[in-house]
Protein backbone atom coordinates (compact mmCIF):
# COMPACT_ATOMS: atom_id res chain seq x y z
CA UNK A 1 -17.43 35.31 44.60
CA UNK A 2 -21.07 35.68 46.02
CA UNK A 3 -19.92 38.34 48.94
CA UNK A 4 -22.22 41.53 47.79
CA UNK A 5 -25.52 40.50 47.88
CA UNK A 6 -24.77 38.14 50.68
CA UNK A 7 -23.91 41.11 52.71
CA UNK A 8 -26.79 42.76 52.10
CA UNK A 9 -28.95 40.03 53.02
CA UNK A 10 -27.51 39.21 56.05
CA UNK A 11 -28.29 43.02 56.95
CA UNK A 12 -31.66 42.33 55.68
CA UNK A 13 -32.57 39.41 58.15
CA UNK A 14 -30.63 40.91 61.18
CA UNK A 15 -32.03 44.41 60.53
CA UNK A 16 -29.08 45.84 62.59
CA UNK A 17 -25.38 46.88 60.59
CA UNK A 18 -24.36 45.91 63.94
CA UNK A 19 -25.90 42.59 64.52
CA UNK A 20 -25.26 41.58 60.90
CA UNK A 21 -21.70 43.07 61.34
CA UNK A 22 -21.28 40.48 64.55
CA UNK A 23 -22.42 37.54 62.41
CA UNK A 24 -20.46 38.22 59.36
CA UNK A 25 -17.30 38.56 61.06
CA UNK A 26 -16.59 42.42 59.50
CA UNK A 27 -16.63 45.91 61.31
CA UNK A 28 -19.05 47.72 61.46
CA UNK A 29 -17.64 50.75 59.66
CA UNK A 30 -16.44 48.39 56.92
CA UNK A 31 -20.24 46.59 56.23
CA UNK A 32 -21.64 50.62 56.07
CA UNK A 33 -19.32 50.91 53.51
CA UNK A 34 -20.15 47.68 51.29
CA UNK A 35 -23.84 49.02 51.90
CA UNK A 36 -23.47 52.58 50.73
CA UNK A 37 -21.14 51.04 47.78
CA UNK A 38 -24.22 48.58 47.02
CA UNK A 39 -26.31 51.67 47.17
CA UNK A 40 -24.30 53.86 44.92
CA UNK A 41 -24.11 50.63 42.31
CA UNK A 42 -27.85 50.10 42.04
CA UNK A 43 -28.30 53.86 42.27
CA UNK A 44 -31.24 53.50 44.60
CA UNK A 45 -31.42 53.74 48.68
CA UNK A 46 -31.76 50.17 49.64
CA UNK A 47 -32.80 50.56 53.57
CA UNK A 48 -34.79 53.73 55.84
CA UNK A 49 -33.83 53.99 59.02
CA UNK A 50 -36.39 54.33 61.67
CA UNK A 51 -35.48 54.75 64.97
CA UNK A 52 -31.96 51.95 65.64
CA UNK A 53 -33.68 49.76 62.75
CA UNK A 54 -33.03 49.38 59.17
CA UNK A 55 -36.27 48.97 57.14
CA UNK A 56 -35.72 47.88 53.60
CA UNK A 57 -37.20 49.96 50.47
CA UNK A 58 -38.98 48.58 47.92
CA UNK A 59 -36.12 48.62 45.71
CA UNK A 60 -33.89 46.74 49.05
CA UNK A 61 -36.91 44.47 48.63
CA UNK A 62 -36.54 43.75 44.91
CA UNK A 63 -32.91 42.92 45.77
CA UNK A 64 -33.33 40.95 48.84
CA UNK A 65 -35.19 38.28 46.39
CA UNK A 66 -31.86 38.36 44.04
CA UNK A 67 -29.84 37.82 47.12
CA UNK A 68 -31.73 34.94 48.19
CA UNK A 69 -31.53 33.84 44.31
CA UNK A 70 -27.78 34.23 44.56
CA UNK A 71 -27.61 32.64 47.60
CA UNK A 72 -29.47 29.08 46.41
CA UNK A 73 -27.02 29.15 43.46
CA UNK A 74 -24.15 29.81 45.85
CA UNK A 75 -25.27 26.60 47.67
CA UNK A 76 -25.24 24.33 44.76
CA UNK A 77 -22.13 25.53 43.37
CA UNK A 78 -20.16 24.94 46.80
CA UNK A 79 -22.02 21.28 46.67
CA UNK A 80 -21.27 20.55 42.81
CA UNK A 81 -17.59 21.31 43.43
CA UNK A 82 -17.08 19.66 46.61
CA UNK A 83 -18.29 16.63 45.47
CA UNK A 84 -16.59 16.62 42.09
CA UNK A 85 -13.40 16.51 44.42
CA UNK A 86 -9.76 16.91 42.99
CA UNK A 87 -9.70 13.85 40.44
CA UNK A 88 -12.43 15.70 38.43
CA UNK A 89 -14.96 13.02 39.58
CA UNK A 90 -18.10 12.92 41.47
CA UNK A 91 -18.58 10.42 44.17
CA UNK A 92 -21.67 8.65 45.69
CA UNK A 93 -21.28 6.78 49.10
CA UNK A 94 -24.29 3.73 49.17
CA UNK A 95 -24.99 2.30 52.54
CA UNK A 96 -26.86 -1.02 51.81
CA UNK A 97 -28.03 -3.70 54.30
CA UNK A 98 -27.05 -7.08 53.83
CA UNK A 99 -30.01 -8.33 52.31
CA UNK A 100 -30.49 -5.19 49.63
CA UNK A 101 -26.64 -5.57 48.96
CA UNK A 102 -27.25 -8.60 47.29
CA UNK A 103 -30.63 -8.48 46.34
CA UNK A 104 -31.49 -5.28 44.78
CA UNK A 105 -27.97 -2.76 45.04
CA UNK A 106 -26.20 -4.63 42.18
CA UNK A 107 -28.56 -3.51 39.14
CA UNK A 108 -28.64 -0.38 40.49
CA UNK A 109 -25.03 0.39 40.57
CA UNK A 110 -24.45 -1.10 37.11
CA UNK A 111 -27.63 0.82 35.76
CA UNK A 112 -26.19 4.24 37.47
CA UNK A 113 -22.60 3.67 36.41
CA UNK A 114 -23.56 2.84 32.68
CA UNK A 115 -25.65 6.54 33.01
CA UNK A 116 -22.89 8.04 34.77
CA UNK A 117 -18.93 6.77 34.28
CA UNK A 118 -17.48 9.56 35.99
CA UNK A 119 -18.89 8.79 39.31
CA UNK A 120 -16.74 6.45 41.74
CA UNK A 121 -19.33 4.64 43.65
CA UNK A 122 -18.41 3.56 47.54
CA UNK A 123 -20.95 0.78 49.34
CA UNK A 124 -20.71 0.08 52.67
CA UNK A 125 -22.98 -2.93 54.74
CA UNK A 126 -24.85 -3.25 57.72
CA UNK A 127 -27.63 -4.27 59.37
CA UNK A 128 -31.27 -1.76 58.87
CA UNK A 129 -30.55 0.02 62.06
CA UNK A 130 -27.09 0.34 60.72
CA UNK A 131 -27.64 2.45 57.85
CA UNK A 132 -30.19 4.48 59.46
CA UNK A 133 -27.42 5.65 61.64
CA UNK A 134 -25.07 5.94 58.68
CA UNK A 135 -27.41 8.22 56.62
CA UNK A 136 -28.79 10.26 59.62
CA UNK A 137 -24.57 11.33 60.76
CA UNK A 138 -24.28 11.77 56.96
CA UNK A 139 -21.81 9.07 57.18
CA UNK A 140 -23.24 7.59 53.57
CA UNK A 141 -24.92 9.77 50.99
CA UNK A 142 -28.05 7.09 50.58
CA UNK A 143 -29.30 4.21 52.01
CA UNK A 144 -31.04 1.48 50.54
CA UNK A 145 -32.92 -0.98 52.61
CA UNK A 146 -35.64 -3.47 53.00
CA UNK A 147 -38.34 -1.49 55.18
CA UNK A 148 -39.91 1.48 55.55
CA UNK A 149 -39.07 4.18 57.78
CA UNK A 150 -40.46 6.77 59.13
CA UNK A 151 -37.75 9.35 61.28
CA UNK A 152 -38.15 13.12 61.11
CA UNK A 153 -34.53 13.76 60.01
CA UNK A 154 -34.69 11.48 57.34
CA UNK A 155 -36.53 11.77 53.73
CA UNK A 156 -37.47 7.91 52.80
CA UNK A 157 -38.31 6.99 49.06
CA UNK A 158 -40.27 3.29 48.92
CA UNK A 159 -39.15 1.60 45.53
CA UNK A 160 -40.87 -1.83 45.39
CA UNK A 161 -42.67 -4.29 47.66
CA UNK A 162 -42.03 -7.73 47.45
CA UNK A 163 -42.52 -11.08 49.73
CA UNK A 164 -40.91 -14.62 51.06
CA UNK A 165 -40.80 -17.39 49.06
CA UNK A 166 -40.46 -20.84 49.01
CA UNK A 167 -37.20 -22.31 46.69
CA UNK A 168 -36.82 -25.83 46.29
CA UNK A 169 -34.24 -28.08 44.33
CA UNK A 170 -35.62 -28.95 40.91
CA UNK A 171 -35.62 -32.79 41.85
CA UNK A 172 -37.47 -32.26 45.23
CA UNK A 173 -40.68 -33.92 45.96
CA UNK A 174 -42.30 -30.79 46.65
CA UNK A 175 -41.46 -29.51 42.85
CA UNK A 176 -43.97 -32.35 41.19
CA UNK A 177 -46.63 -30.71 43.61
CA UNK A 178 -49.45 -28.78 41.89
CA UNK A 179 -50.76 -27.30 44.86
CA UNK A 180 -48.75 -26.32 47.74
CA UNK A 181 -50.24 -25.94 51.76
CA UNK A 182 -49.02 -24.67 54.56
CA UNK A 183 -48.38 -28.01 55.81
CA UNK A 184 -46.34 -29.11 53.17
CA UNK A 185 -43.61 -26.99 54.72
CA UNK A 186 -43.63 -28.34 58.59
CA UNK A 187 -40.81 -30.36 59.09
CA UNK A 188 -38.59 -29.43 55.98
CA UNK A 189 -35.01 -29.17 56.38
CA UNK A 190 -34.27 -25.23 55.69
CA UNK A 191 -30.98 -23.34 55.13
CA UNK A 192 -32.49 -19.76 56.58
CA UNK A 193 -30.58 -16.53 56.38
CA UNK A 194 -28.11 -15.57 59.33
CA UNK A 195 -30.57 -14.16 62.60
CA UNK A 196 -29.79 -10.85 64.11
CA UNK A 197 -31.12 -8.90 60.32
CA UNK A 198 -34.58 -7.45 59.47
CA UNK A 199 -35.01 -10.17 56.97
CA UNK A 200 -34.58 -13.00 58.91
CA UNK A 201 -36.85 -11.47 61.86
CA UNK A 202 -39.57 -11.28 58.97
CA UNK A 203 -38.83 -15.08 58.34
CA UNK A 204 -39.30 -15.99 61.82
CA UNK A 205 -42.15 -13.48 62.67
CA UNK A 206 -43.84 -15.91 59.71
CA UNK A 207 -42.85 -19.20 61.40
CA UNK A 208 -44.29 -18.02 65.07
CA UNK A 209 -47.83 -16.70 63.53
CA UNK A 210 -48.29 -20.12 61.29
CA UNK A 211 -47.17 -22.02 64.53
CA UNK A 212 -44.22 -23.73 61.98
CA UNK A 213 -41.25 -25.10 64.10
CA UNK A 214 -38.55 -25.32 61.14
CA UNK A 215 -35.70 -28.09 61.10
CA UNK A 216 -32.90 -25.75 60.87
CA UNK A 217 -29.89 -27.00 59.29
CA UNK A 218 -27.65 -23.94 58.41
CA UNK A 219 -28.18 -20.37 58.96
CA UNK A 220 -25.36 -18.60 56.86
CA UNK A 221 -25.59 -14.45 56.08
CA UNK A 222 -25.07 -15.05 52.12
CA UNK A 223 -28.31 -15.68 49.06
CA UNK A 224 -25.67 -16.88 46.70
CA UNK A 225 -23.97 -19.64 49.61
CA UNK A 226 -28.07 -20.48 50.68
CA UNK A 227 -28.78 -21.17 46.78
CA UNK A 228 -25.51 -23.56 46.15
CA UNK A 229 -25.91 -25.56 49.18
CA UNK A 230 -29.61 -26.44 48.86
CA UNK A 231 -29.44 -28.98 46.73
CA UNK A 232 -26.52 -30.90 48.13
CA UNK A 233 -27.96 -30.73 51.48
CA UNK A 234 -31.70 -31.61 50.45
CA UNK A 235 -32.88 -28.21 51.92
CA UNK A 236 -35.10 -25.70 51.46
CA UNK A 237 -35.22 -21.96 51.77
CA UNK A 238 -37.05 -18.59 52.07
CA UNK A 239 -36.08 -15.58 50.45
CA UNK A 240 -37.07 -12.44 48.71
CA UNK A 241 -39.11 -12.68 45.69
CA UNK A 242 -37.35 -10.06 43.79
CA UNK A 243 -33.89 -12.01 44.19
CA UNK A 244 -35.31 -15.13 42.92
CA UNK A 245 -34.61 -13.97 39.12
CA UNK A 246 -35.19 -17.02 36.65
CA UNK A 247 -31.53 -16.93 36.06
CA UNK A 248 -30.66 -17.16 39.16
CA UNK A 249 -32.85 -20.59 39.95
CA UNK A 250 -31.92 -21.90 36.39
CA UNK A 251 -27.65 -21.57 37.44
CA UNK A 252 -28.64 -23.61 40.69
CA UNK A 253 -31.16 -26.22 39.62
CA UNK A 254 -33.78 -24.58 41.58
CA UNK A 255 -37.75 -23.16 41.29
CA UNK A 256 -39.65 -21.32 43.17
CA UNK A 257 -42.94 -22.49 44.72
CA UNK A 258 -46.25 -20.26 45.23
CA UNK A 259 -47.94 -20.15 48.98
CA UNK A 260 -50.62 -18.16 49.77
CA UNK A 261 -49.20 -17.55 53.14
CA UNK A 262 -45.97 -16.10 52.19
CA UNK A 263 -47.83 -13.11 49.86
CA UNK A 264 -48.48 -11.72 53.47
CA UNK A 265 -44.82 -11.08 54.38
CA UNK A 266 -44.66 -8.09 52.71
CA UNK A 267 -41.56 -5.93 52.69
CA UNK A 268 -40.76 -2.91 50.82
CA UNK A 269 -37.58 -1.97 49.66
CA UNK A 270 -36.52 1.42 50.21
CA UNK A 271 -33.83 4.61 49.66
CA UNK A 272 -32.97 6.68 52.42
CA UNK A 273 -31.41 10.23 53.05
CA UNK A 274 -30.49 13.11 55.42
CA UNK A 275 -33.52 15.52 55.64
CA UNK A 276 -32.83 18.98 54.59
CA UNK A 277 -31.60 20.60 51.50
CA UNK A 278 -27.85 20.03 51.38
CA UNK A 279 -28.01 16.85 49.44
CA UNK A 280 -25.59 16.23 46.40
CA UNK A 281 -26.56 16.53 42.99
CA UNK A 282 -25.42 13.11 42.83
CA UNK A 283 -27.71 11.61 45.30
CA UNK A 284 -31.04 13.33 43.48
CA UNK A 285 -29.89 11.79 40.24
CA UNK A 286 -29.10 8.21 41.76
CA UNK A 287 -32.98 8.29 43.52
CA UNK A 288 -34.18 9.58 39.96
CA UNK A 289 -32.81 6.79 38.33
CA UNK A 290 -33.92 3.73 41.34
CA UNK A 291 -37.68 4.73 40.34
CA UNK A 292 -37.19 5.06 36.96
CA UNK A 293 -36.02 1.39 37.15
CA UNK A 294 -38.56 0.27 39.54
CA UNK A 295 -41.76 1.86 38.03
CA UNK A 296 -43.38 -0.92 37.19
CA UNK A 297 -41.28 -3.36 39.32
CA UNK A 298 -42.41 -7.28 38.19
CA UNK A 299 -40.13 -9.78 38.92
CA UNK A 300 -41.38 -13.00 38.73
């Protein structure tokens, strides 16, 4: 479909029939051939030949830049249709880490599929590191996480910042408190998120710097189970800000509590993917829409 001008530039950049001939797979008798047949079609010599090399005319010029035209279309029509696959559907393949799976990949993936029905969505967990991996083999189209990064093969888009903080059951004595100090959380029982993530070495990075030695009674890898359990077990908890949606604390008799010290564990939630320009269609469109929808990103 896109063989005649890609001949011609590949004769163009290797300024050699023979060298082009090599990389195109073709004889050389055959590409002179497709070039004098190119020639006769514009009706205008395309190359001079000075000494062994081929030296393009200012008409070869005018259709090297059609060529590479041709060849940028060629690209995203081989992408469109490979990724439309044989059901007639696109498909987009999310790497999330545990903590963005279930804080901040749900609205996306019902705001994307209410934008786009015909796209059958794959997500896939991990820990940070994880994904990074994932999205630099291509194993995922996109990652979302909860840093920054900064890797030369990868292209990373920040989409909010956010910090810790504190979630007490309704009834708890700290909840009647106007004004809440870092000492008011030494010695709590806490149900902390499972070690070994980014999230939780953020929660403990904040323990060791405020010199807070926390009574650890569960450490379980789920928001919803941490939530649920507080209550019965008289426990408190850190987690993300942008989780902590007022539904969220109203279904589990909980509230969450201001501390000054918390606003400095700041984390920023991000997309990831490969470097280059051989990204799906489908990808561009699901970043376009993640900062549409976090813009002005307020969660209380």
């Amino acid at each position: 479909m896109f063989t005649k001008l890609s001949y011609f530039a590949e004769i163009v950049e290797q300024q050699s029939l023979n060298r082009a001939a090599r990389r195109l797979n073709v004889s050389q008798p055959a590409l002179s051939r497709h070039l004098r047949a190119l020639e006769d079609e514009v009706g205008l010599k395309l190359f001079d030949r000075i000494g062994k090399r081929l030296h393009m005319t200012p008409a070869g010029d005018m259709l090297y830049r059609f060529a590479l035209e041709e060849r940028r279309l060629e690209r995203r029509y081989r992408q469109a249709f490979s990724e439309w696959g044989a059901s007639g559907r696109s498909t987009l393949t999310i790497g999330a880490s545990l903590t963005t799976l279930q804080a901040t990949l749900p609205d996306l993936i019902a705001s994307f599929t209410a934008a786009e029905p015909d796209t059958d969505i794959t997500a896939v967990t991990g820990k940070t590191h994880e994904i990074v991996a994932m999205v630099k083999e291509r194993k995922v189209d996109v990652g979302l996480i909860a840093a920054r990064i900064e890797e030369p093969s990868i292209v990373c888009v920040p989409l909010f910042d956010d910090h810790l903080s504190l979630v007490v059951p309704r009834h708890h004595p700290l909840a009647r408190k106007t004004a809440l100090r870092l000492d008011d959380v030494r010695g709590l029982p806490m149900i902390l998120f499972s070690k070994g993530t980014w999230f939780r070495s953020l929660t403990d990075e904040w323990f060791e710097r405020y010199g807070i030695d926390p009574l650890i009674k569960m450490e379980i890898d789920s928001f919803e189970a941490i939530l649920r359990l507080l209550d019965s077990c008289r426990a408190v908890t850190l987690l993300p800000k942008s989780y902590l949606r007022p539904i969220v604390l109203e279904d589990n008799g909980l509230i969450r509590l201001d501390l000054e010290e918390l606003k400095q564990t700041v984390r920023t939630t991000s997309l990831i993917r490969p470097e280059g320009r051989n990204v799906k269609e489908t990808v561009e469109r699901f970043i376009t829409l993640a900062r549409q929808q976090f813009a002005d990103h307020s969660r209380p």
